[in-house]
PDB file of N, CA and C in Angstrom:
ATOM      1  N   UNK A   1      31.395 125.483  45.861  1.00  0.00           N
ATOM      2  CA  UNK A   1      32.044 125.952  47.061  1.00  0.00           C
ATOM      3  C   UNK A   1      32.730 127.286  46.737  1.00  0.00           C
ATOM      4  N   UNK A   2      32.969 128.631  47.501  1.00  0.00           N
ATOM      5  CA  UNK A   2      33.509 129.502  47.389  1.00  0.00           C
ATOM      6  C   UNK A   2      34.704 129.226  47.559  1.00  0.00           C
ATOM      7  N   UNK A   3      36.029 129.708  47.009  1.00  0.00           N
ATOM      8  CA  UNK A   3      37.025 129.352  47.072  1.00  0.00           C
ATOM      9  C   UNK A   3      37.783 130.261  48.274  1.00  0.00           C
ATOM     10  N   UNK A   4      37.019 131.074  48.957  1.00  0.00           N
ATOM     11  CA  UNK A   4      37.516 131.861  50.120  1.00  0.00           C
ATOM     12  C   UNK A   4      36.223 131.812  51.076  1.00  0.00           C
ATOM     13  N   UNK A   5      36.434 130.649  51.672  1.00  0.00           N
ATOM     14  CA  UNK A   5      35.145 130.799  52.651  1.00  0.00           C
ATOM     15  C   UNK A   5      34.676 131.648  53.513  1.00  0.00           C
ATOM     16  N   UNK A   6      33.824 132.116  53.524  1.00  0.00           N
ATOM     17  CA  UNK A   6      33.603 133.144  55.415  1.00  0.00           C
ATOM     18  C   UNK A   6      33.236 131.994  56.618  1.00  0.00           C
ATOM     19  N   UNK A   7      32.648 130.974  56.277  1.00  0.00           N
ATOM     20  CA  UNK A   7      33.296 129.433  56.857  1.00  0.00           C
ATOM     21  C   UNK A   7      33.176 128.538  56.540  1.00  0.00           C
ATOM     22  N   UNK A   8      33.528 127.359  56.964  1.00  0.00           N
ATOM     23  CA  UNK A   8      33.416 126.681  56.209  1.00  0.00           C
ATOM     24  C   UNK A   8      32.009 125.792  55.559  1.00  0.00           C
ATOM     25  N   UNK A   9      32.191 125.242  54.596  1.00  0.00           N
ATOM     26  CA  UNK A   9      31.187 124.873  54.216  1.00  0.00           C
ATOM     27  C   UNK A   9      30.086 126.064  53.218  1.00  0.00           C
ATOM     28  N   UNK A  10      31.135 127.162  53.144  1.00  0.00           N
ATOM     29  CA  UNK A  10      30.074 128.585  52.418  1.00  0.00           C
ATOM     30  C   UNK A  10      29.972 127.887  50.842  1.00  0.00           C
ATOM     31  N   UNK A  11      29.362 128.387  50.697  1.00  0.00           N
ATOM     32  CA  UNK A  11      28.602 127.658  49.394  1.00  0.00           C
ATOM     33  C   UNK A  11      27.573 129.044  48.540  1.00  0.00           C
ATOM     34  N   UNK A  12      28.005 128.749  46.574  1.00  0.00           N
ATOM     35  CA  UNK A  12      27.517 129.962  46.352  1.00  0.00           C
ATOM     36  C   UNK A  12      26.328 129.337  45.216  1.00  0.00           C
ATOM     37  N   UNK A  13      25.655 129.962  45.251  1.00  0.00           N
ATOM     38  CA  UNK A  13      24.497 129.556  44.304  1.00  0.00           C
ATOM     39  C   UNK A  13      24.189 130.479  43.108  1.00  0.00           C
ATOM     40  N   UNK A  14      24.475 129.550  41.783  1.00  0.00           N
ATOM     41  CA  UNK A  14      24.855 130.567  40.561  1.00  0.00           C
ATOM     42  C   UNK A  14      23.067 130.282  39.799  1.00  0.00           C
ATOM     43  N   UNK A  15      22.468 131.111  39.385  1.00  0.00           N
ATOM     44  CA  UNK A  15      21.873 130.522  38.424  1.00  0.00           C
ATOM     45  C   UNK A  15      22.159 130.578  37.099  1.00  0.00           C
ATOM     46  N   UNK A  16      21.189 129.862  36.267  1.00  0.00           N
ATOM     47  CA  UNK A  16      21.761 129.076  34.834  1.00  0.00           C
ATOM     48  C   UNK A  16      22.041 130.270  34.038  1.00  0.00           C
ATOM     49  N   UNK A  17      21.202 131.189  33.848  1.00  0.00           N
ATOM     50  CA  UNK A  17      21.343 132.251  33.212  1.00  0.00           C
ATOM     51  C   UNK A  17      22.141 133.592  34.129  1.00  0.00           C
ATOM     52  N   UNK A  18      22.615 133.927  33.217  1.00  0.00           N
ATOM     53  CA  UNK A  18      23.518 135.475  33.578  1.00  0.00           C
ATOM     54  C   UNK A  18      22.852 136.284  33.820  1.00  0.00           C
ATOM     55  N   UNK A  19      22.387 137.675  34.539  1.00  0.00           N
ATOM     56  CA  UNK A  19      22.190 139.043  34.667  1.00  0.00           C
ATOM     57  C   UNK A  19      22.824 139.426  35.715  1.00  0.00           C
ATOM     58  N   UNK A  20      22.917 140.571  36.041  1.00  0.00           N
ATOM     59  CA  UNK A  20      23.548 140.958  36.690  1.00  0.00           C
ATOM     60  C   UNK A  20      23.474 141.173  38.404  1.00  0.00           C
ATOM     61  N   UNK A  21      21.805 141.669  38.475  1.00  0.00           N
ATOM     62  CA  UNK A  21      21.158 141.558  39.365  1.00  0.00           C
ATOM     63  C   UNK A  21      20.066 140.755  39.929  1.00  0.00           C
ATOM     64  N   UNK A  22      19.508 139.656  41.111  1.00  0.00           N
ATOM     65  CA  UNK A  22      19.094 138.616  41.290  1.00  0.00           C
ATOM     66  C   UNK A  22      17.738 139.647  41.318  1.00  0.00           C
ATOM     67  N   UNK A  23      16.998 140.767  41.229  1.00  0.00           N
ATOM     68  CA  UNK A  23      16.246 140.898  41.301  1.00  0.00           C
ATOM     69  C   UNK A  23      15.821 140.813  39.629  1.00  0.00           C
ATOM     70  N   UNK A  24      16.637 141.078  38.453  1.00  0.00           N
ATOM     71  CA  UNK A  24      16.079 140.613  36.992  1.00  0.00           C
ATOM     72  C   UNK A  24      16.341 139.341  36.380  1.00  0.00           C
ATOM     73  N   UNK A  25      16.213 138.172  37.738  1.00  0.00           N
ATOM     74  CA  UNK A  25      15.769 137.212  36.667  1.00  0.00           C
ATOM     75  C   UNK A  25      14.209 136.961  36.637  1.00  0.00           C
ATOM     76  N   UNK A  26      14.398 136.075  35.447  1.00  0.00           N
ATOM     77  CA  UNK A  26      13.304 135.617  35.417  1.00  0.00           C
ATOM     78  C   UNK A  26      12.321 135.142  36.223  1.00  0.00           C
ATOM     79  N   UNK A  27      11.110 135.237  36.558  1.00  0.00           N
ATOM     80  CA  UNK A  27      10.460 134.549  37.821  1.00  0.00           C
ATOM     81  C   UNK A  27      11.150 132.982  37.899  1.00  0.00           C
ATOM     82  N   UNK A  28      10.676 132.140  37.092  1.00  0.00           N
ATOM     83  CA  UNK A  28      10.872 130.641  36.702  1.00  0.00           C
ATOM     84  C   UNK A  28      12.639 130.571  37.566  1.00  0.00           C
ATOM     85  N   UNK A  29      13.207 130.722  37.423  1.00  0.00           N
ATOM     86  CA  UNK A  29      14.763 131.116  37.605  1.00  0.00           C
ATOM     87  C   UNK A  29      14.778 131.797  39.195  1.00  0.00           C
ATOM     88  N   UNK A  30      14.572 132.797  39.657  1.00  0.00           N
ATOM     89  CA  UNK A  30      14.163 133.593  40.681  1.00  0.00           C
ATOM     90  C   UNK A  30      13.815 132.380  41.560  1.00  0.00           C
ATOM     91  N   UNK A  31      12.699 131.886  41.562  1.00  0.00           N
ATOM     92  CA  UNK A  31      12.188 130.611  41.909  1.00  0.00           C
ATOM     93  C   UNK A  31      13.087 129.623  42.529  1.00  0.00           C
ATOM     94  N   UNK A  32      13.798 129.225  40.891  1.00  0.00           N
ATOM     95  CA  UNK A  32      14.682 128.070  41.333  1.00  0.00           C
ATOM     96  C   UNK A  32      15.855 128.721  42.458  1.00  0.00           C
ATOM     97  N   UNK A  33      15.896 129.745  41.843  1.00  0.00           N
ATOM     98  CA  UNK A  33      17.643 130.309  42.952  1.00  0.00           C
ATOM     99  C   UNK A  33      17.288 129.879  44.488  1.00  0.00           C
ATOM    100  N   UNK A  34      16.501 130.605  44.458  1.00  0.00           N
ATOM    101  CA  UNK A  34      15.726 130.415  46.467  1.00  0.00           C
ATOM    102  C   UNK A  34      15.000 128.829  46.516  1.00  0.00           C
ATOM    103  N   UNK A  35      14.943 128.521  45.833  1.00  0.00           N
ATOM    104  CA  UNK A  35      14.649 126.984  46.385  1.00  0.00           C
ATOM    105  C   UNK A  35      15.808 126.238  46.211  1.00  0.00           C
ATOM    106  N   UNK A  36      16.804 126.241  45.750  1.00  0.00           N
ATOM    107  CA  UNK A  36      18.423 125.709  45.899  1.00  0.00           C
ATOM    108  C   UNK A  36      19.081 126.219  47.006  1.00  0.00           C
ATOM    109  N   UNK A  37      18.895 127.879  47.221  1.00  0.00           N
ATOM    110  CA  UNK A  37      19.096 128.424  48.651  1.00  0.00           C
ATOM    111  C   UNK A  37      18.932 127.452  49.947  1.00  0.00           C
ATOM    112  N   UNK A  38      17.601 127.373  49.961  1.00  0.00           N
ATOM    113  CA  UNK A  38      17.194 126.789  50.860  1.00  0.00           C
ATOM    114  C   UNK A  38      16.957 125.361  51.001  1.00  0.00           C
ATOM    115  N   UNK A  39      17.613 124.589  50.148  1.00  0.00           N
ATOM    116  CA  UNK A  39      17.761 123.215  50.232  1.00  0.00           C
ATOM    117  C   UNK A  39      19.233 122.849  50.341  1.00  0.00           C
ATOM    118  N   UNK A  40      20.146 123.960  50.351  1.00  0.00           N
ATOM    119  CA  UNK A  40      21.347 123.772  50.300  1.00  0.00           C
ATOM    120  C   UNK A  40      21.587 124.171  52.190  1.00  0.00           C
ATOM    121  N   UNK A  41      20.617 125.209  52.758  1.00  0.00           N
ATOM    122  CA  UNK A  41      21.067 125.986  54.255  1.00  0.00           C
ATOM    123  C   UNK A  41      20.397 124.788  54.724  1.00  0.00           C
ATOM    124  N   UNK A  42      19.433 124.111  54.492  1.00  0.00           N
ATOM    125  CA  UNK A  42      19.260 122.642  54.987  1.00  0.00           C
ATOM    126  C   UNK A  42      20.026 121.706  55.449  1.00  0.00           C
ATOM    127  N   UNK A  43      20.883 121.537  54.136  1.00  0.00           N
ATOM    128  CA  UNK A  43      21.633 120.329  54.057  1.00  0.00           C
ATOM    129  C   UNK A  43      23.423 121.028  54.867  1.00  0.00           C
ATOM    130  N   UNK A  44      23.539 122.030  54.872  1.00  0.00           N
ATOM    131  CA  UNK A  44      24.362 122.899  55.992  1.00  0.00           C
ATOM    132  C   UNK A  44      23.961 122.741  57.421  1.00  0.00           C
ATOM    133  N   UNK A  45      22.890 122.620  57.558  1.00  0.00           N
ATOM    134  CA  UNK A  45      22.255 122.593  58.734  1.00  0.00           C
ATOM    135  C   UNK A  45      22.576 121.157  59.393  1.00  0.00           C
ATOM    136  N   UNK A  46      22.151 119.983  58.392  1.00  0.00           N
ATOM    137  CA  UNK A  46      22.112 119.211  59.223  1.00  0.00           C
ATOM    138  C   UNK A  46      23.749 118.370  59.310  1.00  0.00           C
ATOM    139  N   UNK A  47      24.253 118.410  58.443  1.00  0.00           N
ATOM    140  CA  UNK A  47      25.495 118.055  58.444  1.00  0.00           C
ATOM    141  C   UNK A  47      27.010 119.211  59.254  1.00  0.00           C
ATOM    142  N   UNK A  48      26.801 120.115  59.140  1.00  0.00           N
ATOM    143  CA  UNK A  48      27.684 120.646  59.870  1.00  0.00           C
ATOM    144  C   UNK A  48      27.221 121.529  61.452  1.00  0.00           C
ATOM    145  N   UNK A  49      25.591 121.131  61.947  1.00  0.00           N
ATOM    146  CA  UNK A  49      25.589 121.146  63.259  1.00  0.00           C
ATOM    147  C   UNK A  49      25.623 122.577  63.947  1.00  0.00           C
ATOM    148  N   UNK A  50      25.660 123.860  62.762  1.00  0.00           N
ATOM    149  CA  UNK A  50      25.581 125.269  62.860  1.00  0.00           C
ATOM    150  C   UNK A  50      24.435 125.801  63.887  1.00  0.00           C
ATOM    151  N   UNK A  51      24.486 127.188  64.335  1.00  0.00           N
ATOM    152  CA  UNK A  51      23.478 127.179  65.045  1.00  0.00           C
ATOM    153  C   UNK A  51      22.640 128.273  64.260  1.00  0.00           C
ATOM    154  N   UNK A  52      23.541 128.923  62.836  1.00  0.00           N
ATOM    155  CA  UNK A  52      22.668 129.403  61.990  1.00  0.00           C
ATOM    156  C   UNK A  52      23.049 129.309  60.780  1.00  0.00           C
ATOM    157  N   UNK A  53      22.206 129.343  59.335  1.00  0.00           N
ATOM    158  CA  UNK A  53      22.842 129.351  57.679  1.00  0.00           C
ATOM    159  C   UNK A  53      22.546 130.649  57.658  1.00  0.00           C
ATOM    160  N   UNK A  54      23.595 131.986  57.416  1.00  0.00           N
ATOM    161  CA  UNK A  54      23.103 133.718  56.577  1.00  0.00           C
ATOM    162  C   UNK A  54      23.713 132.902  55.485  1.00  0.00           C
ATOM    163  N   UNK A  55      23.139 134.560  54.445  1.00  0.00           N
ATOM    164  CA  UNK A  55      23.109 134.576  53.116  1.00  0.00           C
ATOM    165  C   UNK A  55      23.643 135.767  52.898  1.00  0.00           C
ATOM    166  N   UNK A  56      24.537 136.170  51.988  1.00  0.00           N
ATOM    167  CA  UNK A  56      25.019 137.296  51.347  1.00  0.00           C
ATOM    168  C   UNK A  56      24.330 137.426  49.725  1.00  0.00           C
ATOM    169  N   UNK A  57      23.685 138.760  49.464  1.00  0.00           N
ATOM    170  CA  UNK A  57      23.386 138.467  47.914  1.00  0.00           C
ATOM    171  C   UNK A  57      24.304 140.272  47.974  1.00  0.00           C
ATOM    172  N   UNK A  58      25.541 139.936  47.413  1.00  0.00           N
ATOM    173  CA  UNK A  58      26.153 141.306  47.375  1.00  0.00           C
ATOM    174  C   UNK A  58      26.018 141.838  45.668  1.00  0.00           C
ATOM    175  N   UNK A  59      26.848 140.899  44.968  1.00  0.00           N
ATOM    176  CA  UNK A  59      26.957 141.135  43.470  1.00  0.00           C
ATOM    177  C   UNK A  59      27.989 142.383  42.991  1.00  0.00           C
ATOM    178  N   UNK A  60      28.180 143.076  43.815  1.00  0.00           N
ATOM    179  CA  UNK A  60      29.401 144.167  43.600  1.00  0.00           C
ATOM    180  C   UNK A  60      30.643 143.077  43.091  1.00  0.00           C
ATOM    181  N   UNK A  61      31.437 142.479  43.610  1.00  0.00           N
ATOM    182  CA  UNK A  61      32.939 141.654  43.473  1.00  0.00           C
ATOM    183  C   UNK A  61      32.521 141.074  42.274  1.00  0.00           C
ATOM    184  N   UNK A  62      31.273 140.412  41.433  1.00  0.00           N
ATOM    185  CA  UNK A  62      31.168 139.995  40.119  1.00  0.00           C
ATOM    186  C   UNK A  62      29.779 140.013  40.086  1.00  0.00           C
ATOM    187  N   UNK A  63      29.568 140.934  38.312  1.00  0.00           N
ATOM    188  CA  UNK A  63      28.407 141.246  38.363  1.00  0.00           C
ATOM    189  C   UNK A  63      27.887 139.908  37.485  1.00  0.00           C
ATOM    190  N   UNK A  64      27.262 139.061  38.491  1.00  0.00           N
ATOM    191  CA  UNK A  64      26.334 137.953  38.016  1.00  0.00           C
ATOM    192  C   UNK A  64      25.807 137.697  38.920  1.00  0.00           C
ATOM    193  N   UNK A  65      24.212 137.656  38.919  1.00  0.00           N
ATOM    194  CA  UNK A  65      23.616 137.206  40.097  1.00  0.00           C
ATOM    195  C   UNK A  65      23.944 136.102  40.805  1.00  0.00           C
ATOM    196  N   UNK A  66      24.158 136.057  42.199  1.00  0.00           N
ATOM    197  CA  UNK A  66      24.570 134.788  43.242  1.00  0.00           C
ATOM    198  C   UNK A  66      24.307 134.909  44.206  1.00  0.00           C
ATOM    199  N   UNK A  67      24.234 134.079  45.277  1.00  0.00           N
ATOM    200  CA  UNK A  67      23.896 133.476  46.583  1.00  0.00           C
ATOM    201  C   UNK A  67      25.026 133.181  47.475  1.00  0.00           C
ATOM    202  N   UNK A  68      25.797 133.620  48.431  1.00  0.00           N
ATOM    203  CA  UNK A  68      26.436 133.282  49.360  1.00  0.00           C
ATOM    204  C   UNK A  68      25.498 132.509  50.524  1.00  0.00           C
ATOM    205  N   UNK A  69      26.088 131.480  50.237  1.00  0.00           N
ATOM    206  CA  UNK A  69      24.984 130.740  51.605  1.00  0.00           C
ATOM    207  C   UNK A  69      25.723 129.711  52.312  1.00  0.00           C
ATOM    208  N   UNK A  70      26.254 130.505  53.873  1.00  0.00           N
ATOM    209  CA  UNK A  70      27.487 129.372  54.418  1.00  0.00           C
ATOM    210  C   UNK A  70      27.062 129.526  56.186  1.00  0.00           C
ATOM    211  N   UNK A  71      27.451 128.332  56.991  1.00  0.00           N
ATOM    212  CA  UNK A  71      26.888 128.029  58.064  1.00  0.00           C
ATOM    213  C   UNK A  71      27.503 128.797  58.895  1.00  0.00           C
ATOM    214  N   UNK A  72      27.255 129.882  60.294  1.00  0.00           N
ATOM    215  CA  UNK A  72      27.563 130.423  61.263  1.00  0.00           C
ATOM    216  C   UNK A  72      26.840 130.405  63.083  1.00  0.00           C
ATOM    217  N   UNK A  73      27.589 130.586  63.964  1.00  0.00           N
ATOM    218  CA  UNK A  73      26.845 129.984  64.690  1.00  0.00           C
ATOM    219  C   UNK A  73      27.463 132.074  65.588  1.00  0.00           C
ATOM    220  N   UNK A  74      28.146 132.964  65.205  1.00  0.00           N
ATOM    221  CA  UNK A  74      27.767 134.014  65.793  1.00  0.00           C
ATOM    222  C   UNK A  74      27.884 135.031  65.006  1.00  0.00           C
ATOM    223  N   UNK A  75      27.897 136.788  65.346  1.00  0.00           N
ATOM    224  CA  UNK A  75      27.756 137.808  64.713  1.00  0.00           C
ATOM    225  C   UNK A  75      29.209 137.934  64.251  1.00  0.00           C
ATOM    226  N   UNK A  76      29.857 137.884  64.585  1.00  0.00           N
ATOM    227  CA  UNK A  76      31.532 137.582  64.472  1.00  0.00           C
ATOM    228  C   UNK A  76      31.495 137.005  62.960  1.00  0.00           C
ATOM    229  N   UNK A  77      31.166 135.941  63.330  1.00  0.00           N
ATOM    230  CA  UNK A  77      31.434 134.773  62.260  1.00  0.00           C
ATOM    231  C   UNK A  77      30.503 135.127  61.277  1.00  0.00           C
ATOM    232  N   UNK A  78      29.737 135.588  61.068  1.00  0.00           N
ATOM    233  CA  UNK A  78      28.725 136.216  60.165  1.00  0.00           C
ATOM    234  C   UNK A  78      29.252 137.578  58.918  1.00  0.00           C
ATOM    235  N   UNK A  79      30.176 137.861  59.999  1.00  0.00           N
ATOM    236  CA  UNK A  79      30.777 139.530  59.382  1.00  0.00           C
ATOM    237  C   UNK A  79      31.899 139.333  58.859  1.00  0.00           C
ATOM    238  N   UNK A  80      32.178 137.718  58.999  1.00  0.00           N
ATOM    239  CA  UNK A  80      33.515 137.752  58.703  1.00  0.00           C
ATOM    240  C   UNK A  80      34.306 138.456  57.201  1.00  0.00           C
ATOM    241  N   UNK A  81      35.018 139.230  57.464  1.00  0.00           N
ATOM    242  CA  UNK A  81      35.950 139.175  56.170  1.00  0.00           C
ATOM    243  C   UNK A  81      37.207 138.305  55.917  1.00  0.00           C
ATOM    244  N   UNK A  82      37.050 137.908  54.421  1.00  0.00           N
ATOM    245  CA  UNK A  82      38.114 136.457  54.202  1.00  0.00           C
ATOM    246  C   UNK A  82      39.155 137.783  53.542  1.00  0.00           C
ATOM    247  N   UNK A  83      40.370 137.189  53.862  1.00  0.00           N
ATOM    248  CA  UNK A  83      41.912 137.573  53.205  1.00  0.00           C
ATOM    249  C   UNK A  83      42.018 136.421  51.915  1.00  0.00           C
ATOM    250  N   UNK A  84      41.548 137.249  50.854  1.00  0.00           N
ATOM    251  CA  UNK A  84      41.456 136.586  49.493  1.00  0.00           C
ATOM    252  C   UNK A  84      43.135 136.579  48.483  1.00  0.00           C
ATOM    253  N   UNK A  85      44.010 136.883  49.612  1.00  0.00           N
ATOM    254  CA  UNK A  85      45.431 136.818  49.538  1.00  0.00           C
ATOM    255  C   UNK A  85      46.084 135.524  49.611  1.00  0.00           C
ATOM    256  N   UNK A  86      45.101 134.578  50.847  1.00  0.00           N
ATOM    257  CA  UNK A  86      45.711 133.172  51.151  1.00  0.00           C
ATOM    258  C   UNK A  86      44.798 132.382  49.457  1.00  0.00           C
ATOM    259  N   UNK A  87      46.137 131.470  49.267  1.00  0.00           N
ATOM    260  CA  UNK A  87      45.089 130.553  47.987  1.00  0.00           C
ATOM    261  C   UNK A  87      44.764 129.564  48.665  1.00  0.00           C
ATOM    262  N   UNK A  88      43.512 129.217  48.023  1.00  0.00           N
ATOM    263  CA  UNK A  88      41.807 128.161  48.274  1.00  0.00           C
ATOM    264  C   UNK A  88      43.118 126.936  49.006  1.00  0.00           C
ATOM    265  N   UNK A  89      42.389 126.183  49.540  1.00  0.00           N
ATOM    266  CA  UNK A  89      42.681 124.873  49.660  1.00  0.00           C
ATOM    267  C   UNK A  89      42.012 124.123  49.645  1.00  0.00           C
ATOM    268  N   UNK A  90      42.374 123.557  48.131  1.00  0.00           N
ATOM    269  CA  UNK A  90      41.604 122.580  47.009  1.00  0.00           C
ATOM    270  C   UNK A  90      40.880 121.591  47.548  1.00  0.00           C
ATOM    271  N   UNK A  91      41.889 120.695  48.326  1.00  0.00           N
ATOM    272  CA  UNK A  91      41.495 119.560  49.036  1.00  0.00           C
ATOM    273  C   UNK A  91      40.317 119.573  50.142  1.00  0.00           C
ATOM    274  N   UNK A  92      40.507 120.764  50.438  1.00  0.00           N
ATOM    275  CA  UNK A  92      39.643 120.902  51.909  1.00  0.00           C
ATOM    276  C   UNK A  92      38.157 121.392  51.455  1.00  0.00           C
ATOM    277  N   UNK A  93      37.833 122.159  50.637  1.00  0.00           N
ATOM    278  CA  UNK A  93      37.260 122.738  49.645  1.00  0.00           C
ATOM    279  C   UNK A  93      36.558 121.300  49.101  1.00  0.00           C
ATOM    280  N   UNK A  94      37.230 120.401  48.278  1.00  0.00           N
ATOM    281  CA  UNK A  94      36.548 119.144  47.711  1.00  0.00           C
ATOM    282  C   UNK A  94      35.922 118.334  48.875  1.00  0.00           C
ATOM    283  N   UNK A  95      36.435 118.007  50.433  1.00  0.00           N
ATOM    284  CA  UNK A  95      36.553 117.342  51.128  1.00  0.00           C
ATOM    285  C   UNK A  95      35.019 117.880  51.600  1.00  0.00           C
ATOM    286  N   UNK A  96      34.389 119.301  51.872  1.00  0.00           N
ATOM    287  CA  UNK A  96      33.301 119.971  52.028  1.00  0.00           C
ATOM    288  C   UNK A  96      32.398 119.159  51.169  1.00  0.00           C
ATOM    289  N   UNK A  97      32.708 119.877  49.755  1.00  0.00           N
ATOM    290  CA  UNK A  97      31.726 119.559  49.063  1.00  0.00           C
ATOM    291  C   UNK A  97      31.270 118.216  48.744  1.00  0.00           C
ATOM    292  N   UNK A  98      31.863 117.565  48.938  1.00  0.00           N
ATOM    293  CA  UNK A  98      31.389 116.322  49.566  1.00  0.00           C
ATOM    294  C   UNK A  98      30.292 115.258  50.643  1.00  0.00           C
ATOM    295  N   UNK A  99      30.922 116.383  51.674  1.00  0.00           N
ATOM    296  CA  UNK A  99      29.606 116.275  52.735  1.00  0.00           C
ATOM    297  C   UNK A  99      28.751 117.266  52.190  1.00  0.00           C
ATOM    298  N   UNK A 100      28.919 117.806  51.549  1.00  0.00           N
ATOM    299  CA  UNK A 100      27.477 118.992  51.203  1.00  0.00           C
ATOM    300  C   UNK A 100      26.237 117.699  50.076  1.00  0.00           C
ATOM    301  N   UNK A 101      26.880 117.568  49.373  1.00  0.00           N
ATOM    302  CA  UNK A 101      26.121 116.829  48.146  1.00  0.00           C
ATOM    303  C   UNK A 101      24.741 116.478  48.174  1.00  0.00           C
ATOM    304  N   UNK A 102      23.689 116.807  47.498  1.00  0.00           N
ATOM    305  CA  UNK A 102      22.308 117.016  47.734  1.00  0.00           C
ATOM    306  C   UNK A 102      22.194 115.384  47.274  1.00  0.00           C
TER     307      UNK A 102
END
């Protein structure tokens, strides 16, 4: 779970190995990232009732390849910027990932 959601239920997808950019991993790896992607905007889908899953692949804020992948239902909510000033709330955060669980 991201600890500053853009909403809830955003969810980030790390793979096993480090680089910096998701375009140099490995194929094998590459692979897996987007098929966790998309078994995760699934399981977003059907449990939190969204009317869409985007994806952010930014990598600027930490250079390790990742996946922002969290449920939105407009352009608003899509663009959102989080105030990474308020701290996570742990509970609510665990309480997600919970209903997320593959």
């Amino acid at each position: 779970m991201d600890i500053h959601p853009i909403q809830p239920g955003h969810v980030l997808v790390v793979p096993k190995i480090q680089v910096d950019q998701f375009q140099d991993l490995p194929e094998e790896d590459y692979v897996a990232l987007w098929s966790a992607v998309k078994k995760i905007a699934k399981k977003q889908k059907e449990v939190l009732k969204r009317g869409r899953v985007g994806i952010h692949v930014v990598g600027v804020d930490i250079p390790h390849a990742h996946v922002h992948v969290f449920p939105f239902d407009s352009m608003p909510e899509y663009r959102t910027v989080v105030d990474k000033s308020i701290p996570p709330d742990h509970e609510a955060l665990a309480e997600m990932a919970a209903k997320l669980v593959l």
